[in-house]
N, C-alpha and C. Protein backbone atom coordinates (compact mmCIF):
# COMPACT_ATOMS: atom_id res chain seq x y z
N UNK A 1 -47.94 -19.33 -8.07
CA UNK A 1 -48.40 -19.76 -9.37
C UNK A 1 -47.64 -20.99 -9.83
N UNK A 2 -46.31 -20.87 -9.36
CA UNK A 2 -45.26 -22.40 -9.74
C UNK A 2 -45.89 -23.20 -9.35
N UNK A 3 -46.49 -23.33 -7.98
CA UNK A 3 -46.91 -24.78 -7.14
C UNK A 3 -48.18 -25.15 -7.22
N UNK A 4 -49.01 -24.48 -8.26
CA UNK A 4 -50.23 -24.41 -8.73
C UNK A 4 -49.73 -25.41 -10.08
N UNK A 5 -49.19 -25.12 -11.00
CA UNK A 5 -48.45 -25.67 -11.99
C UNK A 5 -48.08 -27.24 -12.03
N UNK A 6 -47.31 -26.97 -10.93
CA UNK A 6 -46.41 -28.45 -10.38
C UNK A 6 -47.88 -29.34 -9.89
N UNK A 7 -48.84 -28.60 -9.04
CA UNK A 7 -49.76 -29.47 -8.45
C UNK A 7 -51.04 -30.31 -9.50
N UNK A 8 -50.83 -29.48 -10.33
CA UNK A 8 -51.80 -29.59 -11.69
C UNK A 8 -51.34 -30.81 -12.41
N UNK A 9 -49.96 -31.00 -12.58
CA UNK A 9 -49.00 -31.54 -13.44
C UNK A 9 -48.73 -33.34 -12.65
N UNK A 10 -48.87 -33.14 -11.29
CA UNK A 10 -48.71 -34.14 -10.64
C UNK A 10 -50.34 -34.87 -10.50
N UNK A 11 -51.12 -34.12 -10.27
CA UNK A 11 -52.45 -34.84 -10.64
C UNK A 11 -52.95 -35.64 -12.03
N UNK A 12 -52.56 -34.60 -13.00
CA UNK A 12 -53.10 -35.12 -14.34
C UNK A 12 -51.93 -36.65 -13.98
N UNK A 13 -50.70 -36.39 -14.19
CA UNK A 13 -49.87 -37.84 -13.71
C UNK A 13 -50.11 -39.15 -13.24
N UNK A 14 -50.79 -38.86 -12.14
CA UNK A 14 -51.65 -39.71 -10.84
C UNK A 14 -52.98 -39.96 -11.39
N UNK A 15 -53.53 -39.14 -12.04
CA UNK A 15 -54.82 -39.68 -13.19
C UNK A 15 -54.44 -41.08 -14.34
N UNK A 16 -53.62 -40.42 -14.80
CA UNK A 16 -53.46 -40.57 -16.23
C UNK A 16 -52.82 -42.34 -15.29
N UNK A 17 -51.88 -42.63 -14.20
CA UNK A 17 -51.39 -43.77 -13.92
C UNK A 17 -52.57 -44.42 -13.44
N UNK A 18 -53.09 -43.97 -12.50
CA UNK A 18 -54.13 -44.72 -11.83
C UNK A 18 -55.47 -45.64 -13.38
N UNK A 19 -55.28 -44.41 -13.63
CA UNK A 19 -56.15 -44.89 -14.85
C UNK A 19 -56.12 -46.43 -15.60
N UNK A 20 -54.65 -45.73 -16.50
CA UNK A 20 -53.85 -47.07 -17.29
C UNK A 20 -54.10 -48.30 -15.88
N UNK A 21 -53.50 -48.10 -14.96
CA UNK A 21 -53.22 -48.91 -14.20
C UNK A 21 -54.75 -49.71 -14.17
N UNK A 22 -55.93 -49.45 -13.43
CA UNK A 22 -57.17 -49.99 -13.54
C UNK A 22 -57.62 -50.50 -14.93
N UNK A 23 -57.50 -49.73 -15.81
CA UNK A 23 -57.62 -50.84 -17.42
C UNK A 23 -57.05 -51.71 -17.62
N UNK A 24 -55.32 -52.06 -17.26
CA UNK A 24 -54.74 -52.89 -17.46
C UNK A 24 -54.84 -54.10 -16.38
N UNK A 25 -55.17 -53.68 -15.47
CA UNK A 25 -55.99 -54.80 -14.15
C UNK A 25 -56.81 -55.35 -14.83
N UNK A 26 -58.46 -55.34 -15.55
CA UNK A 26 -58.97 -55.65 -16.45
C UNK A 26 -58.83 -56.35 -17.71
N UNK A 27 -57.94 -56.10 -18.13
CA UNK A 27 -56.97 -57.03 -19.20
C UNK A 27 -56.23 -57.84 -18.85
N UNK A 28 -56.02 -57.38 -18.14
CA UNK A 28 -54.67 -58.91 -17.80
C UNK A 28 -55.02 -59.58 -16.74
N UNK A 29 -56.17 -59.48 -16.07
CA UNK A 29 -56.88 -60.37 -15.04
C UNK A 29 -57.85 -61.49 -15.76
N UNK A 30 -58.24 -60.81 -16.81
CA UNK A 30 -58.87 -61.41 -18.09
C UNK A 30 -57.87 -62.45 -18.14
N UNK A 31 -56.47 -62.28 -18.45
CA UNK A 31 -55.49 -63.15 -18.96
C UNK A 31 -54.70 -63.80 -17.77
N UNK A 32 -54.98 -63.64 -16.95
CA UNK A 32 -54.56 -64.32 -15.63
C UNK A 32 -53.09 -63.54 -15.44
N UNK A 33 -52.86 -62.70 -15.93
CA UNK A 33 -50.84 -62.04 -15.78
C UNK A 33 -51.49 -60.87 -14.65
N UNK A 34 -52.72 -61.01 -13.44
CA UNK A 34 -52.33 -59.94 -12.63
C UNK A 34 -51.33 -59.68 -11.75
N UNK A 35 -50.16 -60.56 -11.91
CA UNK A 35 -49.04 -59.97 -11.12
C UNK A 35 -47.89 -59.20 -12.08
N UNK A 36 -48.06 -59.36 -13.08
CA UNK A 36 -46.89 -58.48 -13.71
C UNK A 36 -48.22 -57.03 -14.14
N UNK A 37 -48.89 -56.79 -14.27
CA UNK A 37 -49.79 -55.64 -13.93
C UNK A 37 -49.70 -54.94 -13.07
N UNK A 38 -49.84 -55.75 -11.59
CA UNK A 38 -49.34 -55.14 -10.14
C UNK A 38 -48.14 -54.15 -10.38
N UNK A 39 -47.35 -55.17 -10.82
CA UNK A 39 -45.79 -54.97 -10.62
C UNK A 39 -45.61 -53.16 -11.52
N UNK A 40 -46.19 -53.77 -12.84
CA UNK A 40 -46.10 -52.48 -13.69
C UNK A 40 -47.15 -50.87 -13.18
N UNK A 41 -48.04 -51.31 -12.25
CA UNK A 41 -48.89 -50.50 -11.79
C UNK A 41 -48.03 -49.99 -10.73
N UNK A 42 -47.07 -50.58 -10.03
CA UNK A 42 -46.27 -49.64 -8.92
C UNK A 42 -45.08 -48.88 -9.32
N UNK A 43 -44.36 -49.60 -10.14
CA UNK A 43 -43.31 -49.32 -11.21
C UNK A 43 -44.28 -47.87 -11.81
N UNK A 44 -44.62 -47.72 -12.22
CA UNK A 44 -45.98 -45.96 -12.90
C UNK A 44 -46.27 -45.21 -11.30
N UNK A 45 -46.87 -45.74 -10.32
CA UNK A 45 -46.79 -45.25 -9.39
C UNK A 45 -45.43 -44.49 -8.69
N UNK A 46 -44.77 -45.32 -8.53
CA UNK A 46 -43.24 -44.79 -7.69
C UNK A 46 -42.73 -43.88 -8.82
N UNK A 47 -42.99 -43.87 -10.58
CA UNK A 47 -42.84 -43.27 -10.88
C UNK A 47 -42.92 -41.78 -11.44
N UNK A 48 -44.12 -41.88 -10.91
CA UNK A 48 -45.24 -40.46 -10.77
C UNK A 48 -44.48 -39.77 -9.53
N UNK A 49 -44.39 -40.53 -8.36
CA UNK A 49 -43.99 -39.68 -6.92
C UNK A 49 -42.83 -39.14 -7.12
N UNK A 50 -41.66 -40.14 -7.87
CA UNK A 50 -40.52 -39.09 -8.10
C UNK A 50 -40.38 -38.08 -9.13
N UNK A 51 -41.49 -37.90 -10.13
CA UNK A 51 -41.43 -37.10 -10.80
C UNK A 51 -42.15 -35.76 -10.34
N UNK A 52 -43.00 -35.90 -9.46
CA UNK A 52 -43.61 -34.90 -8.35
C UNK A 52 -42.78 -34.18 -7.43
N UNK A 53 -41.73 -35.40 -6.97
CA UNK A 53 -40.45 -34.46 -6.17
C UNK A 53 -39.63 -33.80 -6.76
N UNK A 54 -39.59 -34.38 -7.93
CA UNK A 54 -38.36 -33.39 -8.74
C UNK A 54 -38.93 -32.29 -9.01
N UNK A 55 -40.53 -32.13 -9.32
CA UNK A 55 -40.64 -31.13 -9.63
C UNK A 55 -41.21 -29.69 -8.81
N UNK A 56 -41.32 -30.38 -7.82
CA UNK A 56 -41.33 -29.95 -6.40
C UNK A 56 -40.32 -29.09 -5.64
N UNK A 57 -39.33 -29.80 -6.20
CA UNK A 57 -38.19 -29.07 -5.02
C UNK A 57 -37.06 -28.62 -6.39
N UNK A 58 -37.35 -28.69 -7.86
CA UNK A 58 -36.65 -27.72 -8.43
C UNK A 58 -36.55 -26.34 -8.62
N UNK A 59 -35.75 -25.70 -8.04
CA UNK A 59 -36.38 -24.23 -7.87
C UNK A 59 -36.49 -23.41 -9.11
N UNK A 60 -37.26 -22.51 -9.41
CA UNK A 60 -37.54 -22.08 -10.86
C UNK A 60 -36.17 -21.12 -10.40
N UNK A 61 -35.82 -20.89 -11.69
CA UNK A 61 -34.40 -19.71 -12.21
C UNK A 61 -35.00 -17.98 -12.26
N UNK A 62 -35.52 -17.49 -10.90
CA UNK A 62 -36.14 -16.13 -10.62
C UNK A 62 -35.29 -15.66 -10.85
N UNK A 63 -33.73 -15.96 -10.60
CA UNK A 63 -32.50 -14.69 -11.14
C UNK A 63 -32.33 -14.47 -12.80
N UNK A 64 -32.92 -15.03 -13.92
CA UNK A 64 -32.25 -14.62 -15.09
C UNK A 64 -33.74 -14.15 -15.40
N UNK A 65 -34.56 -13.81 -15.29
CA UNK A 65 -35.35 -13.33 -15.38
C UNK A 65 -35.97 -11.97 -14.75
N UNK A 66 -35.02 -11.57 -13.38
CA UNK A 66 -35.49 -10.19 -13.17
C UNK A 66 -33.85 -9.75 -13.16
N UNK A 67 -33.80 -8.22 -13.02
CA UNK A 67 -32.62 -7.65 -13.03
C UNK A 67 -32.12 -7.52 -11.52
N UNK A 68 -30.93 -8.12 -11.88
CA UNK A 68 -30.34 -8.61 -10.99
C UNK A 68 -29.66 -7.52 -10.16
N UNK A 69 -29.75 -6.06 -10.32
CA UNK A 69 -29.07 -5.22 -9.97
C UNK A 69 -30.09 -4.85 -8.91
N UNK A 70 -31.47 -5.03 -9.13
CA UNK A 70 -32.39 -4.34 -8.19
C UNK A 70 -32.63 -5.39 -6.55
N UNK A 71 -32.17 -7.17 -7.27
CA UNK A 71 -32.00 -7.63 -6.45
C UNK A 71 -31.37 -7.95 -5.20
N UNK A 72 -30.16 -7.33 -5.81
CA UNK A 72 -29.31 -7.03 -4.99
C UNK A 72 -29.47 -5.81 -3.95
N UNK A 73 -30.09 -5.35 -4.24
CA UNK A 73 -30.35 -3.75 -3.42
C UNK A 73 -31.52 -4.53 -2.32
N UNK A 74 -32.54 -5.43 -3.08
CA UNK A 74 -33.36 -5.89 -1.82
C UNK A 74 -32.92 -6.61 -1.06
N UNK A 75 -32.04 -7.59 -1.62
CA UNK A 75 -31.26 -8.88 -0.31
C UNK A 75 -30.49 -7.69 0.61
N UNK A 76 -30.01 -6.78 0.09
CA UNK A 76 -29.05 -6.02 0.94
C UNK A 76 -29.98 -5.24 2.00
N UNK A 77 -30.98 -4.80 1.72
CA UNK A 77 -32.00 -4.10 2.82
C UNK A 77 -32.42 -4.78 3.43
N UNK A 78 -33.16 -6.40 3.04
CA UNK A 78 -33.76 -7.19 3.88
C UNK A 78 -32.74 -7.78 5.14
N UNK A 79 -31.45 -7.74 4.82
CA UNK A 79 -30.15 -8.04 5.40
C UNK A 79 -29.97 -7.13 6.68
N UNK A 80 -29.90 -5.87 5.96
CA UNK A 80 -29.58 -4.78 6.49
C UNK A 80 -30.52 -4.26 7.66
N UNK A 81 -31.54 -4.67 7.51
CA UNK A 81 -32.72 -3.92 8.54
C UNK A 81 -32.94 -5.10 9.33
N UNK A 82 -32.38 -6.54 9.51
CA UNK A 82 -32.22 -7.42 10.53
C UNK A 82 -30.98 -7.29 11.01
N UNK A 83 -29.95 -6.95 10.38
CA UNK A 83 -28.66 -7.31 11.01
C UNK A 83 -27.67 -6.47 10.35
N UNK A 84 -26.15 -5.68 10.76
CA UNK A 84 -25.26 -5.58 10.01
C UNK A 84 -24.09 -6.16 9.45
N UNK A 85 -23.74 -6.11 8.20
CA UNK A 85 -23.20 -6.25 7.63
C UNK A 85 -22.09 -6.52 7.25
N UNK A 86 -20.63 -7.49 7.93
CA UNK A 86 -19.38 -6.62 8.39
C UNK A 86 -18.30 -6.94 7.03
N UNK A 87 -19.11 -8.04 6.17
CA UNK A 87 -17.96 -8.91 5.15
C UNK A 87 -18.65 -9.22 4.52
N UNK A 88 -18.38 -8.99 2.85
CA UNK A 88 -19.10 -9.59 1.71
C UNK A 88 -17.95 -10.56 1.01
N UNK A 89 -17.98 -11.69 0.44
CA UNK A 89 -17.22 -12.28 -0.38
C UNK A 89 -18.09 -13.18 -1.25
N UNK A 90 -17.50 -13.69 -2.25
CA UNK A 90 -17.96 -14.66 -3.22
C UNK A 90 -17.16 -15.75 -3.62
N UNK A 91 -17.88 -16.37 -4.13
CA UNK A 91 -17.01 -17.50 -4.43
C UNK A 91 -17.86 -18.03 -5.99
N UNK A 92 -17.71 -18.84 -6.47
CA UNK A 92 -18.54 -19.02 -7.82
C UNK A 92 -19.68 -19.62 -7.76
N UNK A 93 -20.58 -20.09 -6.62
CA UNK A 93 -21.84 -19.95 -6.81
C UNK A 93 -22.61 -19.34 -6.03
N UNK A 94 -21.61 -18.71 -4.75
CA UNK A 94 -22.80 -18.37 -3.34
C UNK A 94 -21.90 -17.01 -3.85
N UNK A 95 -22.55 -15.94 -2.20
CA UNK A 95 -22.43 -14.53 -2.12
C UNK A 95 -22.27 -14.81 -0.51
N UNK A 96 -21.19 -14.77 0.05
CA UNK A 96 -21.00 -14.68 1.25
C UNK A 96 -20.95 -14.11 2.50
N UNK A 97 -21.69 -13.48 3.42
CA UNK A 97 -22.06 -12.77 4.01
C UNK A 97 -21.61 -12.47 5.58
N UNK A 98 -20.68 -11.71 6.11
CA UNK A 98 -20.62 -12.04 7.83
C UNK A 98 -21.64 -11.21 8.39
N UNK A 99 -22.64 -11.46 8.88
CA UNK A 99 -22.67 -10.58 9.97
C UNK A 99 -22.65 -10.72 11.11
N UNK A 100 -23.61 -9.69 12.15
CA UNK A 100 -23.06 -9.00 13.62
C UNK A 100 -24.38 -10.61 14.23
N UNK A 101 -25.78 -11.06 13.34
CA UNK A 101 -26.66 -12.14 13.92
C UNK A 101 -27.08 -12.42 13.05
N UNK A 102 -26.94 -14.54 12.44
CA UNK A 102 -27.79 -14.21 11.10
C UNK A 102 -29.07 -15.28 11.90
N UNK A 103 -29.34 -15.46 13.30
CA UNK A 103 -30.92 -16.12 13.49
C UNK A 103 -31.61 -14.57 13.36
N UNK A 104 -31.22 -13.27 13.15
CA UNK A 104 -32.29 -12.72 12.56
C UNK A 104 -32.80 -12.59 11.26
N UNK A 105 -32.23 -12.75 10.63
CA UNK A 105 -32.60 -13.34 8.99
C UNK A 105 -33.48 -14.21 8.71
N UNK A 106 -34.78 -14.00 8.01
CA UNK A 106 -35.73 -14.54 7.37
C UNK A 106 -34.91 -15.16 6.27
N UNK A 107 -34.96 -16.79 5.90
CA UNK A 107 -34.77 -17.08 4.61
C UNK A 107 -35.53 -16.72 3.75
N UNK A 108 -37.05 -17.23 4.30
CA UNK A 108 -38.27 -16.91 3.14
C UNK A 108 -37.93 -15.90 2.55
N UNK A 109 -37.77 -14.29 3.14
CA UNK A 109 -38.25 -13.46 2.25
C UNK A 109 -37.16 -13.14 1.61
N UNK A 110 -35.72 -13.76 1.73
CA UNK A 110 -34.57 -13.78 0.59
C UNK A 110 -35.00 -14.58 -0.76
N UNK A 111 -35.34 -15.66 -0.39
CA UNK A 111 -36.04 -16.91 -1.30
C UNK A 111 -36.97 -16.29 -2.13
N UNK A 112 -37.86 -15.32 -1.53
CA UNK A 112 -38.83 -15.09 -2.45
C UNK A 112 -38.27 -13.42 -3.61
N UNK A 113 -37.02 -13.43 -3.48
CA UNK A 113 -36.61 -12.39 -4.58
C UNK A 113 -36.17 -13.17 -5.51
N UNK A 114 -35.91 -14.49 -5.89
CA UNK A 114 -35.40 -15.72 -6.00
C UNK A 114 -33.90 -15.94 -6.43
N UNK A 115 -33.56 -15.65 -5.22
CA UNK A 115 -32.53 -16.69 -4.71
C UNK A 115 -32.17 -18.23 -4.32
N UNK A 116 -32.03 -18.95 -4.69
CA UNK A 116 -32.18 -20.19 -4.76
C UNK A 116 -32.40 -21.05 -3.56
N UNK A 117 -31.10 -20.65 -2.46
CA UNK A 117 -31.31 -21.12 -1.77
C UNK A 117 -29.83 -19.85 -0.32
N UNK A 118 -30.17 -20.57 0.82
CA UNK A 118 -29.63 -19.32 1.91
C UNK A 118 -28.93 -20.95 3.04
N UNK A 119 -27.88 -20.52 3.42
CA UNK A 119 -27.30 -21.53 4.55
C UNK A 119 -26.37 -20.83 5.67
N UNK A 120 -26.30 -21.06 7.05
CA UNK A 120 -26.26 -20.29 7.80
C UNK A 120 -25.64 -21.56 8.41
N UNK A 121 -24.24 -20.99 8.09
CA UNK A 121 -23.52 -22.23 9.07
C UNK A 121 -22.89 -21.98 9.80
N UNK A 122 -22.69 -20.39 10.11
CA UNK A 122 -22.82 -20.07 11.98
C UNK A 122 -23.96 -18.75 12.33
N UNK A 123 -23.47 -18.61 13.63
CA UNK A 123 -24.31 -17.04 13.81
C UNK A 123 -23.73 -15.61 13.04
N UNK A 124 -22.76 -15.66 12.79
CA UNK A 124 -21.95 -14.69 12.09
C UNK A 124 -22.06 -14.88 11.09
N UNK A 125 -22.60 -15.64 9.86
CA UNK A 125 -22.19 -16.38 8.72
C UNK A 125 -23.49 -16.27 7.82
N UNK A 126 -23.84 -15.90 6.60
CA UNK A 126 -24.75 -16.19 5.77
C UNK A 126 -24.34 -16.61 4.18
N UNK A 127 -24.99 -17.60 3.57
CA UNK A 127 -24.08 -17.84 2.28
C UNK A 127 -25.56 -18.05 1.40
N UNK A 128 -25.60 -16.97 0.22
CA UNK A 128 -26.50 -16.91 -0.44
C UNK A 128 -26.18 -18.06 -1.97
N UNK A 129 -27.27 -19.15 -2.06
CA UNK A 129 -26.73 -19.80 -3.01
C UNK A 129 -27.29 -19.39 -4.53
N UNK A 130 -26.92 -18.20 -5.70
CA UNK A 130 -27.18 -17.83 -6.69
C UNK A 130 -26.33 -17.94 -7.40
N UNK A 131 -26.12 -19.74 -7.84
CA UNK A 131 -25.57 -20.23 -8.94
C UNK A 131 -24.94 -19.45 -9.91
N UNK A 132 -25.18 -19.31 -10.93
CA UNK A 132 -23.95 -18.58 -11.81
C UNK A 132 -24.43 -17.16 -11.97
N UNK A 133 -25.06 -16.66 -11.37
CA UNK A 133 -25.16 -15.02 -11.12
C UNK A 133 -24.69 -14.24 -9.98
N UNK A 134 -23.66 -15.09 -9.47
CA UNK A 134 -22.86 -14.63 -8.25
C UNK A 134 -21.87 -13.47 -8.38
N UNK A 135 -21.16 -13.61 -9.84
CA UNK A 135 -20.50 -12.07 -9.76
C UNK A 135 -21.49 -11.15 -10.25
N UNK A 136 -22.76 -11.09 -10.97
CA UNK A 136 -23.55 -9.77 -11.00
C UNK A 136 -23.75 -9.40 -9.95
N UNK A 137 -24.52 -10.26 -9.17
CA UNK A 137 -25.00 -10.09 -7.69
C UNK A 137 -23.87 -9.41 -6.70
């Protein structure tokens, strides 16, 4: 439903520029200034695309919105029924994880309890990134 949102939001954008942009081609071709038109028509463009990425790859805040106690019980099963478990630690924004294999770990379906983000910087190693809900979690 987010990327339905975001996709909606980036079109009307890309409307609404393209638009201005073609009227003001018209006017100011009238007035002979079609190069500072151009200029302002890509300047709206490039600025539509980065406002599409930002809103693209900001992840919505799924942790302050569900209870975080139940979440924890699912990252721990989804964990648990790929791999065991041998070391939990934290630190102030991740939840740190050893286990016994983490290429069996699905990120997706951690991601989709929303957790922000998951990094696996060895085979033994999982580090859950849930920003400032790391000591509930």
């Amino acid at each position: 439903m987010e990327q339905k949102k975001i996709n909606v939001i980036f079109l009307l954008l890309l409307v609404l520029g393209l638009s201005g942009f073609f009227v003001y081609m018209f006017i100011v071709d009238s007035i002979n200034l079609t190069q500072l038109l151009i200029s302002l028509g890509l300047i709206a463009l490039v600025f539509v695309f980065r406002m599409y990425r930002i809103l693209k790859t900001q992840p919505s805040d799924l942790l302050a919105k569900k209870d975080l106690v139940d979440i924890s019980k699912q990252v721990l099963e989804i964990i648990q029924s790929k791999t065991e478990i041998t070391a939990v630690q934290a630190c102030q924004t991740r939840v740190k994880l050893k286990v016994a294999d983490s290429t069996k770990i699905e990120a997706e379906d951690i991601r989709k309890l929303g957790i922000s983000g998951i990094i696996k910087p060895s085979n033994t190693e999982v580090q859950l990134i849930t920003k400032e809900h790391t000591q509930q979690i």
